[in-house]
C-alpha atoms as a PDB file:
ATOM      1  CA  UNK A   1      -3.549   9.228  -0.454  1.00  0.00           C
ATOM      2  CA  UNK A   2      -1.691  12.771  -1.107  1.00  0.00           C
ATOM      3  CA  UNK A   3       0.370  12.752   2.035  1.00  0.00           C
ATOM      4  CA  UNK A   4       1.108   8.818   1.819  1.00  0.00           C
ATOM      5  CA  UNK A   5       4.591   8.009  -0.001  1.00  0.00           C
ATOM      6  CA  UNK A   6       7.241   4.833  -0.849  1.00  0.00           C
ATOM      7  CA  UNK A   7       8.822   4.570   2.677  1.00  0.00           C
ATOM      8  CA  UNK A   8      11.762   3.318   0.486  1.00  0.00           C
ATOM      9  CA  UNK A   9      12.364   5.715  -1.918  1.00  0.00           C
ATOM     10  CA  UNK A  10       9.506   8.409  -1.377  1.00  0.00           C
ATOM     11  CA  UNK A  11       7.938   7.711  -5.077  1.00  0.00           C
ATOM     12  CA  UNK A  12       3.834   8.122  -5.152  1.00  0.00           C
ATOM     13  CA  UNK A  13       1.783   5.343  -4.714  1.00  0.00           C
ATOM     14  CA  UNK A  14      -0.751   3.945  -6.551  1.00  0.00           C
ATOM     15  CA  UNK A  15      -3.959   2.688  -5.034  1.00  0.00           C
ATOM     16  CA  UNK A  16      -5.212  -0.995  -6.406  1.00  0.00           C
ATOM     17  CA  UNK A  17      -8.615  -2.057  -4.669  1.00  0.00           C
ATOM     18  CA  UNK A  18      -9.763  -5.711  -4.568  1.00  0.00           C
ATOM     19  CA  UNK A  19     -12.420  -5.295  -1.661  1.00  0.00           C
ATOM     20  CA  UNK A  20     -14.205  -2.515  -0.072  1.00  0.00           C
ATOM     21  CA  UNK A  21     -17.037  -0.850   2.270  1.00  0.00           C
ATOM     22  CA  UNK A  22     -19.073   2.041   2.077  1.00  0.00           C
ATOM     23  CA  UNK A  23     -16.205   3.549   4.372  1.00  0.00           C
ATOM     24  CA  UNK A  24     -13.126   2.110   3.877  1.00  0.00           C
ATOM     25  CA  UNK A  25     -10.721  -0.154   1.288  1.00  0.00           C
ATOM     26  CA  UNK A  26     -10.826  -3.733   3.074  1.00  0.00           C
ATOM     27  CA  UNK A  27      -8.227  -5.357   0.763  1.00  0.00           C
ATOM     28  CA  UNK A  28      -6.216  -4.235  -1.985  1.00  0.00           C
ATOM     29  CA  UNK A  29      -2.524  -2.878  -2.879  1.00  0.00           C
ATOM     30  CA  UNK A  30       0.047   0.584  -2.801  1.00  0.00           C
ATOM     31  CA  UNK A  31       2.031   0.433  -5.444  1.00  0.00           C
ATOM     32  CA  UNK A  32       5.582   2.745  -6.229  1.00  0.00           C
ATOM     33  CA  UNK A  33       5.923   2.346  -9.635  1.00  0.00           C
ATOM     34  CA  UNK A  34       9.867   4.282  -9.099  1.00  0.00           C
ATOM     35  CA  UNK A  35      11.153   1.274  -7.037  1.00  0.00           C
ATOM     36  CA  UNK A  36       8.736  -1.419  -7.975  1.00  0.00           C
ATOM     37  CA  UNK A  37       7.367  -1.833  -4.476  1.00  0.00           C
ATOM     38  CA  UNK A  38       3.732  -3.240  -3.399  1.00  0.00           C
ATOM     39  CA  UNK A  39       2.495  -2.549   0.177  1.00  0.00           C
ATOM     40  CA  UNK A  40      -0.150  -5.029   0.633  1.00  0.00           C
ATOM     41  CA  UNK A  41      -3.844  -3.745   2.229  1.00  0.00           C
ATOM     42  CA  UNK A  42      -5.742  -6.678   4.907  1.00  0.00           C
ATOM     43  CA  UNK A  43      -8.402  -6.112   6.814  1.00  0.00           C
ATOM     44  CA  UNK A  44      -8.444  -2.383   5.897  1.00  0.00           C
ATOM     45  CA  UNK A  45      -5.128  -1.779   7.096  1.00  0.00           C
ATOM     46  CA  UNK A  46      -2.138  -0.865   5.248  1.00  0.00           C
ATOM     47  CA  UNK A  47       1.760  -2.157   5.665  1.00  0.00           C
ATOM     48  CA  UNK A  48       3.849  -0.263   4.597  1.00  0.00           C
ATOM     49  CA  UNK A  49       6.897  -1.373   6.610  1.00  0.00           C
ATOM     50  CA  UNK A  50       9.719  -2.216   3.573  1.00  0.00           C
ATOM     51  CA  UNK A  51      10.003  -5.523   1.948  1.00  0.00           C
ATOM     52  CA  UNK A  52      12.901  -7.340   4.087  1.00  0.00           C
ATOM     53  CA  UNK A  53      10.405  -6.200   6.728  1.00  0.00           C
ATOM     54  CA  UNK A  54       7.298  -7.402   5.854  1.00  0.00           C
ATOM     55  CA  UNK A  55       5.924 -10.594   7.717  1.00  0.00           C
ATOM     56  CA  UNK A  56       2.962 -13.116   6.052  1.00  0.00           C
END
């Protein structure tokens, strides 16, 4: 989490769990609370492309 940042606007993200392992976070959020962007978590993997980006 300390080197991961808002690819829009740099802010610090904030780390919301819903589901995980003994190693890893499954499902769950990022959050920039600067530019009021979530990065959704699935499947233990994070996207953090930008919003007009993202694909369902």
């Amino acid at each position: 989490m300390d080197i991961l940042c808002c690819p829009v606007c740099k802010g610090e993200l904030t780390l919301t769990v819903e589901n995980e392992n003994e190693k890893e976070i499954l499902e769950g959020g990022l959050h920039c609370s600067a530019c009021g962007v979530t990065y959704p978590i699935h499947d233990g993997i994070p996207n953090l492309l930008p919003p007009a980006r993202q694909t369902k």
